[in-house]
C-alpha atoms as a PDB file:
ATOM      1  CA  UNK A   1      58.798 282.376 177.252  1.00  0.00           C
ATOM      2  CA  UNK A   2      56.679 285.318 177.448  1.00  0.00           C
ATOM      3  CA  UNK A   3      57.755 287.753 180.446  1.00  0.00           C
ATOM      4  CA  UNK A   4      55.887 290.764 182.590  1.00  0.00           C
ATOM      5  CA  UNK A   5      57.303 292.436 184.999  1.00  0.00           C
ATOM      6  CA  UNK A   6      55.265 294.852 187.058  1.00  0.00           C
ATOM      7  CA  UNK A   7      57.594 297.168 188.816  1.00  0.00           C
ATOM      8  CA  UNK A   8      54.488 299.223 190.805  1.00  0.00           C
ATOM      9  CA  UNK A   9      52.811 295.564 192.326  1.00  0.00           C
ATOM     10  CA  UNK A  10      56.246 293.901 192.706  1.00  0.00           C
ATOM     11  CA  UNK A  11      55.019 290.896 190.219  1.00  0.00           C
ATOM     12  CA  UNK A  12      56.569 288.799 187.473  1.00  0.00           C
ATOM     13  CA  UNK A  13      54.452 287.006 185.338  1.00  0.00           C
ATOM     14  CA  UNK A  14      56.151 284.052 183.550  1.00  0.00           C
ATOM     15  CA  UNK A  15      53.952 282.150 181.199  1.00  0.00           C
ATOM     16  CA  UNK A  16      51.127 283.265 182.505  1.00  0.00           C
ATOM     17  CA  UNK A  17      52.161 282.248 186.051  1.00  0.00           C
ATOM     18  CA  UNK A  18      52.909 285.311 188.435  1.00  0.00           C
ATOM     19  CA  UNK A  19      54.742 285.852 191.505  1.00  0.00           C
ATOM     20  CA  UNK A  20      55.416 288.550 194.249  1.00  0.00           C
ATOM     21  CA  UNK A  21      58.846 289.498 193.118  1.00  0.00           C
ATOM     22  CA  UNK A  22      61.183 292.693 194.955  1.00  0.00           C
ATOM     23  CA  UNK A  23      61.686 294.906 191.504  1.00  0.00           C
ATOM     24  CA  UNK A  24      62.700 298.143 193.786  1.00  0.00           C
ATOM     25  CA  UNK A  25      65.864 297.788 191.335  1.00  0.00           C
ATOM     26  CA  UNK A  26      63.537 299.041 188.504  1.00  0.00           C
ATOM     27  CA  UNK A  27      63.929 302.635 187.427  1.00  0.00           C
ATOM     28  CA  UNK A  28      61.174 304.258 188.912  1.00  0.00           C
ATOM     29  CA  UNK A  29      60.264 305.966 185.815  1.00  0.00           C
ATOM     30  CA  UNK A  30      59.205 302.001 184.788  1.00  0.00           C
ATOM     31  CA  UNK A  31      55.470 301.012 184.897  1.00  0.00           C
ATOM     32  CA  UNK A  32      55.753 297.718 183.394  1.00  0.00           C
ATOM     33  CA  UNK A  33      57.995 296.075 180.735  1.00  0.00           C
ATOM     34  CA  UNK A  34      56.814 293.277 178.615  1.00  0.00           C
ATOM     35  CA  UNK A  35      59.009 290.089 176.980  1.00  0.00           C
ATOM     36  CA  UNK A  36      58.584 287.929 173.880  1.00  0.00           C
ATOM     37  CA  UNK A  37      61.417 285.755 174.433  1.00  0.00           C
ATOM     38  CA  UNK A  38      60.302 284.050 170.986  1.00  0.00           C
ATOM     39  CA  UNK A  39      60.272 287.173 169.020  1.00  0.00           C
ATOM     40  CA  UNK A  40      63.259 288.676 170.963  1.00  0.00           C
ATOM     41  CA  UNK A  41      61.168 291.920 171.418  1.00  0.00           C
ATOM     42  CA  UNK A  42      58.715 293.720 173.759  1.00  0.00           C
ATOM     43  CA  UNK A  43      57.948 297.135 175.143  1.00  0.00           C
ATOM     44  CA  UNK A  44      58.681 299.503 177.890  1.00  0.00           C
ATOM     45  CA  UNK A  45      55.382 300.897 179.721  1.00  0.00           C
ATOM     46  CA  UNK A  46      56.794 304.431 181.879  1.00  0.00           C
ATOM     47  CA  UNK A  47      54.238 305.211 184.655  1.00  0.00           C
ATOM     48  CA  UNK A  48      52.092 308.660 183.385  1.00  0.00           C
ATOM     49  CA  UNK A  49      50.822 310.889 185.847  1.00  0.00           C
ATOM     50  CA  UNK A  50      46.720 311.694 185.279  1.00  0.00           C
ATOM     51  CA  UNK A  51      47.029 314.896 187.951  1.00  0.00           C
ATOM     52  CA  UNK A  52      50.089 316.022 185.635  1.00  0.00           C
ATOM     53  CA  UNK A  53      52.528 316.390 188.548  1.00  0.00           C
ATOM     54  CA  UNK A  54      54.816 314.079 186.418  1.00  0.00           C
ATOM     55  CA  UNK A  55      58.743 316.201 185.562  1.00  0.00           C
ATOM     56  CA  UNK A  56      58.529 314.220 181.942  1.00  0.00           C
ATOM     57  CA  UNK A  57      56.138 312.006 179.916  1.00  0.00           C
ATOM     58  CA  UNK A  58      57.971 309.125 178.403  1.00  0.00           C
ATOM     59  CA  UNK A  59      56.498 307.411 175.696  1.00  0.00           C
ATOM     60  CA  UNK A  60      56.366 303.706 175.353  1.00  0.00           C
ATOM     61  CA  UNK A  61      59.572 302.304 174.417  1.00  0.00           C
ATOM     62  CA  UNK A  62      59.946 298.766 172.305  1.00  0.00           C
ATOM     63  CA  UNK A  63      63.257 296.671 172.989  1.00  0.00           C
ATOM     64  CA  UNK A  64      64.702 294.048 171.637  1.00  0.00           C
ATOM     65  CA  UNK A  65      66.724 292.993 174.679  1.00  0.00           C
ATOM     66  CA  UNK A  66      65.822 291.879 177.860  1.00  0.00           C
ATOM     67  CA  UNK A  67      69.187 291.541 179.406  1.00  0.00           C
ATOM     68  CA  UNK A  68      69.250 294.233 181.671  1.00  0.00           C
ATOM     69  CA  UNK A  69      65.979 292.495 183.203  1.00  0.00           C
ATOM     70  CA  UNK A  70      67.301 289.150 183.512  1.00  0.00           C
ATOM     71  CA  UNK A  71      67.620 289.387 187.347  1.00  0.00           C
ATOM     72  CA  UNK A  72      63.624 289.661 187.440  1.00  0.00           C
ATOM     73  CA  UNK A  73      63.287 286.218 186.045  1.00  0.00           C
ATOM     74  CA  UNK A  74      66.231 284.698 188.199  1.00  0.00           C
ATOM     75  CA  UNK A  75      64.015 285.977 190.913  1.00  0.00           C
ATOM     76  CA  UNK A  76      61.137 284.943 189.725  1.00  0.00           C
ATOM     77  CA  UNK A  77      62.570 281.209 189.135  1.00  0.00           C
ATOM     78  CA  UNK A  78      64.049 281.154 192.969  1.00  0.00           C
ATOM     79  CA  UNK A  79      60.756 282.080 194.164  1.00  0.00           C
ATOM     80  CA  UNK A  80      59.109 279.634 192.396  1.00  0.00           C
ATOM     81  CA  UNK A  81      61.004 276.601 193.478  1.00  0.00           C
ATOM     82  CA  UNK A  82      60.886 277.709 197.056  1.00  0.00           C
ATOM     83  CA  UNK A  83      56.971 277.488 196.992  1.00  0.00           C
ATOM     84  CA  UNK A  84      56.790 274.251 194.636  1.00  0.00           C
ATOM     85  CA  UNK A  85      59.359 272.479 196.532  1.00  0.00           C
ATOM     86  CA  UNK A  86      58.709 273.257 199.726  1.00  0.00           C
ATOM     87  CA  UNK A  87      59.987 270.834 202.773  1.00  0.00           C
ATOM     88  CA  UNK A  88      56.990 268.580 203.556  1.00  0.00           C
ATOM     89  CA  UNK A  89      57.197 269.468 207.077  1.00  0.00           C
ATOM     90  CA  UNK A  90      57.401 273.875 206.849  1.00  0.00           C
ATOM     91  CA  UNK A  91      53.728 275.513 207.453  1.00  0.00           C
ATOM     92  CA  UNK A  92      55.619 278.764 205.829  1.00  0.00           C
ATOM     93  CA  UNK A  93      56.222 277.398 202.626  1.00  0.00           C
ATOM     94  CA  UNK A  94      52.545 276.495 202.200  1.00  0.00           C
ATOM     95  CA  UNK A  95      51.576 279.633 203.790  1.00  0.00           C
ATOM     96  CA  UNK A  96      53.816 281.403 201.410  1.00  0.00           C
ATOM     97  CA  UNK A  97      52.005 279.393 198.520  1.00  0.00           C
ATOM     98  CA  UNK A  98      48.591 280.050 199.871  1.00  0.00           C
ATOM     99  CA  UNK A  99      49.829 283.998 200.277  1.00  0.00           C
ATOM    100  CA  UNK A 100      50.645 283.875 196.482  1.00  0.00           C
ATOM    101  CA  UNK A 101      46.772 282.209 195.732  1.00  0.00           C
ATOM    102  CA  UNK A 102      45.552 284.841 197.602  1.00  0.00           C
ATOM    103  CA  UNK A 103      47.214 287.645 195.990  1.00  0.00           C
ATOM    104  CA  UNK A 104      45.855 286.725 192.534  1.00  0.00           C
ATOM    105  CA  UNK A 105      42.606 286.160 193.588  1.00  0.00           C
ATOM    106  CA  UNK A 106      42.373 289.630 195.306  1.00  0.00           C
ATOM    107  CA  UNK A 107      43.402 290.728 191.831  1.00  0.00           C
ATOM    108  CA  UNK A 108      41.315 289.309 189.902  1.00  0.00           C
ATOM    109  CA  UNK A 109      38.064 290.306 192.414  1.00  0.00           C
ATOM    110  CA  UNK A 110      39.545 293.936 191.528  1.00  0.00           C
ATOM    111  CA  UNK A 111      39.629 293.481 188.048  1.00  0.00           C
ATOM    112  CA  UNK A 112      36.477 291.964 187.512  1.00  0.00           C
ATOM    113  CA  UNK A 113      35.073 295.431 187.681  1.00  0.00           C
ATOM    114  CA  UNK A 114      31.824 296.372 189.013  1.00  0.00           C
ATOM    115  CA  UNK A 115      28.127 297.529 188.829  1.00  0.00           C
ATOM    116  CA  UNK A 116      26.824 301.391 189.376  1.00  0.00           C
ATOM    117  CA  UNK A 117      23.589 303.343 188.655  1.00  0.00           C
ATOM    118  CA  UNK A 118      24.960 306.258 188.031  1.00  0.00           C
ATOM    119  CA  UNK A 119      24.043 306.445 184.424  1.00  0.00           C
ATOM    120  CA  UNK A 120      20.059 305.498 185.722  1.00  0.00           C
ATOM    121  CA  UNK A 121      20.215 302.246 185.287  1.00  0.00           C
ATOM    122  CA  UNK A 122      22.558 299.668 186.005  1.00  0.00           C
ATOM    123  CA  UNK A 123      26.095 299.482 183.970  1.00  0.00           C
ATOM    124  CA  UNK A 124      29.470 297.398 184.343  1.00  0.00           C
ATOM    125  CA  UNK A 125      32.735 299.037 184.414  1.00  0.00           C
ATOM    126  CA  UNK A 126      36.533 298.151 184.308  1.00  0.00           C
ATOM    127  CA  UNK A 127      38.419 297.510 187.350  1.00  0.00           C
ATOM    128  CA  UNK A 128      41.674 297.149 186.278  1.00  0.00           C
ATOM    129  CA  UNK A 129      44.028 300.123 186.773  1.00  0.00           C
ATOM    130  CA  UNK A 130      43.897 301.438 183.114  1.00  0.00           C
ATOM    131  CA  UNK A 131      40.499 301.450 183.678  1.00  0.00           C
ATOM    132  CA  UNK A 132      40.572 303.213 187.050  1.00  0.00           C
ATOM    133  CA  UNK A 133      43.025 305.362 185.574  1.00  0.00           C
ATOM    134  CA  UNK A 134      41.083 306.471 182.748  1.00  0.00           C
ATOM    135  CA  UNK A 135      37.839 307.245 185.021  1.00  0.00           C
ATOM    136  CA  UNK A 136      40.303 309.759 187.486  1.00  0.00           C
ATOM    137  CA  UNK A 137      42.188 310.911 184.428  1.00  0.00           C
ATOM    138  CA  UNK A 138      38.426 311.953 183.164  1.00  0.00           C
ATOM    139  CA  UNK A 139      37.345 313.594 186.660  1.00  0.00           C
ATOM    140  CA  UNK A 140      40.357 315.617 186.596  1.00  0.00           C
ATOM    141  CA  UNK A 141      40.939 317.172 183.691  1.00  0.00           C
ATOM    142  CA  UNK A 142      36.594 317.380 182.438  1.00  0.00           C
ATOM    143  CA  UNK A 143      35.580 321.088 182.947  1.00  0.00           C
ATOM    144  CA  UNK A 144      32.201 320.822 184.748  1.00  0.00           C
ATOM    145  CA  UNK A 145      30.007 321.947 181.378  1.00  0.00           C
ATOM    146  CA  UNK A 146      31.187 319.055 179.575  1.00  0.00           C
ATOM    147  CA  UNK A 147      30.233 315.257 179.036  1.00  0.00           C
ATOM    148  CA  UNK A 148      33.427 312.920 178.876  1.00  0.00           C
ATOM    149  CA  UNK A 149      33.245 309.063 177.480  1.00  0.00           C
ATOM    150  CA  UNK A 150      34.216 306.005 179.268  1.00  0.00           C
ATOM    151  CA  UNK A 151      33.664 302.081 178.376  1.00  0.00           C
ATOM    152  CA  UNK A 152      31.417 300.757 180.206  1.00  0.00           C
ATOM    153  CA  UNK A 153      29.126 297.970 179.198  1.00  0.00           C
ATOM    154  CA  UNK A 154      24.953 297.958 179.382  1.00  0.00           C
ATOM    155  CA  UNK A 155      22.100 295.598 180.902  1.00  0.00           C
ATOM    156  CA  UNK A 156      22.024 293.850 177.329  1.00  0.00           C
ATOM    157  CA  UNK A 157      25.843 293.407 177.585  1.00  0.00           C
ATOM    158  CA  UNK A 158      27.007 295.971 175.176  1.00  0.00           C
ATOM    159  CA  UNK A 159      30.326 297.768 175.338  1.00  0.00           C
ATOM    160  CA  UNK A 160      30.474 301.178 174.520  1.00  0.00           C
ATOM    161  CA  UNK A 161      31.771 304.675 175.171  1.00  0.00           C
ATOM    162  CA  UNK A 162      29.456 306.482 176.542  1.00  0.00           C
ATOM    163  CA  UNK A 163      29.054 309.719 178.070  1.00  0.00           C
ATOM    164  CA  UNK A 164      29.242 310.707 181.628  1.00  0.00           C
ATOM    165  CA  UNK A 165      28.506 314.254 183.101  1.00  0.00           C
ATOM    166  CA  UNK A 166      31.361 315.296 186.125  1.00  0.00           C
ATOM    167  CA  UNK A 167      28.702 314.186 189.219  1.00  0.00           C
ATOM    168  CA  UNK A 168      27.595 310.933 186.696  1.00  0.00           C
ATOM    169  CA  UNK A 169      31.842 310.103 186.532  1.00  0.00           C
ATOM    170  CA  UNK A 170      32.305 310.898 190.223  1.00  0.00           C
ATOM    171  CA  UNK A 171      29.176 308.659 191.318  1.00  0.00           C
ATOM    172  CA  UNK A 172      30.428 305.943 189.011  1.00  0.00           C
ATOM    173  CA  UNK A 173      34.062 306.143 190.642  1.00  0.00           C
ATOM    174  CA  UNK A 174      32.351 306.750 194.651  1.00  0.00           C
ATOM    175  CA  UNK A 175      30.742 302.892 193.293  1.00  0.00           C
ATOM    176  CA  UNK A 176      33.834 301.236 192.690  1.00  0.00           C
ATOM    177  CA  UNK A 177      35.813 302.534 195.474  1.00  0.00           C
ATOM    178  CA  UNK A 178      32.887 301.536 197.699  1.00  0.00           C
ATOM    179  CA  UNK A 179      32.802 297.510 195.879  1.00  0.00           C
ATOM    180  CA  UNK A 180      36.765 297.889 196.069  1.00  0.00           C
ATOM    181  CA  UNK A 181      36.883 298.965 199.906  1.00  0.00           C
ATOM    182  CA  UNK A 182      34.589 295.801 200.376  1.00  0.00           C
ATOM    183  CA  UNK A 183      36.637 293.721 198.781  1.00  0.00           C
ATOM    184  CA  UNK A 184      40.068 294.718 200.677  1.00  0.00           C
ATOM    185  CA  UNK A 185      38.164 294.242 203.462  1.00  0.00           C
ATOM    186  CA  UNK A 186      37.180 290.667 202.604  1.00  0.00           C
ATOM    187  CA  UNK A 187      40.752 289.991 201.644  1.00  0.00           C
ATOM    188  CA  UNK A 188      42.485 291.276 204.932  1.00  0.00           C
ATOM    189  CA  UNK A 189      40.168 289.004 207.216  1.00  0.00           C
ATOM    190  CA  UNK A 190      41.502 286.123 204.713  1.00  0.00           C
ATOM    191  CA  UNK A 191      45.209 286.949 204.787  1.00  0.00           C
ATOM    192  CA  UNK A 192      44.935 287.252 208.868  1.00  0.00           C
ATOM    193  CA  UNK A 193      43.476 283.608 208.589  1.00  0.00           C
ATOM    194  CA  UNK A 194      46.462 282.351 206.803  1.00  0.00           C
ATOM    195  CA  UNK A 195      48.654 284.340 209.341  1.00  0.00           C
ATOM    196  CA  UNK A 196      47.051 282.390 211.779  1.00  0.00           C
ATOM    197  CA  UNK A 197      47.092 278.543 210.527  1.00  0.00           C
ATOM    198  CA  UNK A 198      49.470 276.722 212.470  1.00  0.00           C
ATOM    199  CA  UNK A 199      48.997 273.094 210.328  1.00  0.00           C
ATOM    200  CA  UNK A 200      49.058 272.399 206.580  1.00  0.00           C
ATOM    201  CA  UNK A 201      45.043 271.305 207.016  1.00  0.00           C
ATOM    202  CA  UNK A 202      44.292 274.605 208.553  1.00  0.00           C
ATOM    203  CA  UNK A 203      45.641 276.531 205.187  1.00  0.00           C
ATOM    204  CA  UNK A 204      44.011 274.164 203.078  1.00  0.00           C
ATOM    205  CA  UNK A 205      40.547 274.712 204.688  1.00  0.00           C
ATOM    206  CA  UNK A 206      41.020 278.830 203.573  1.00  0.00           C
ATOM    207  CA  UNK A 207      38.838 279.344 200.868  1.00  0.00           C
ATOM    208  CA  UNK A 208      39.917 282.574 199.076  1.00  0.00           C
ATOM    209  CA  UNK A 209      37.234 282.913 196.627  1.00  0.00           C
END
């Protein structure tokens, strides 16, 4: 079994499947913690601060116990019977299994990243939150007479650090947040629709891609 638990997005991934899961019982300090119930080891993520407002920075930790996490995945299991058994005749339990669909693909629109010009021609970039991360992180602490490097891949489909100026970073970001804002907007009309759906053929007819 091979465990994530994602105390800042409330999810637990268990074998690749993930669920909305209450970790508010997480130390705050927590970003994510990782589980290779095979090995019998993993890692501690702590959350780092880019604007440096953080009291401590806490390096990753490995472990070689998960018992003091055990809870997650009892959660995790009782939420995952309640969708995959639900009673044929409750419109909540499919809603709440079309809510979970939804989440992950929301997520994974996110994460596919996006396009900007702001290197003069067209270039992809990460939209996961390391990747966001990195890009603020690089705004914040760049002085304005120097170039910083970020991944981002080409027209030909190359990957490669390459480097930005502080307006080419900030029109990069200003792209993402604009694809990003589209995207939560997509994604809110969707989640009202499945709010709304009253029969089990009504959810089915959501398409959330």
């Amino acid at each position: 079994m091979i465990v994530t638990l994602n105390r800042i997005d409330n999810v637990v991934v268990v074998d690749g499947r993930a669920l909305s899961v209450d970790l508010s019982q997480l130390d705050k300090s927590i970003s994510v913690v990782q589980w290779h119930e095979a090995r019998g080891q993993g890692w501690v993520e702590y959350t780092q601060d880019p604007f440096g407002h953080a009291d401590e920075y806490k390096p990753n930790k490995p472990i070689t116990n998960f018992s003091e996490f055990v809870f997650a995945i009892a959660m995790w299991r009782d939420k995952a019977s309640q969708i995959d058994n639900p009673p044929k005749t409750s419109v909540e339990a499919l809603k709440e299994k079309k809510r979970t669909q939804w989440e992950r693909s929301r997520r994974m629109a996110i994460f596919d990243g996006y396009e900007s010009s702001a290197l003069g021609s067209k270039h992809f970039y990460g939209g996961s939150p390391l990747d966001q991360i990195d890009m603020i992180a690089s705004m914040v602490l760049q002085p304005d007479d120097w170039n910083v490097t970020i991944w981002c891949r080409d027209g030909k489909g190359t990957w490669a650090m390459r480097p930005h100026t502080r307006p080419q970073m900030q029109a990069a970001y200003k792209d993402g947040r604009a694809i990003i804002a589209a995207i939560h907007d997509k994604y809110a009309a969707l989640l009202e629709q499945i709010e709304k759906a009253r029969t089990p053929e009504a959810l089915e007819a959501i398409t959330l891609s």
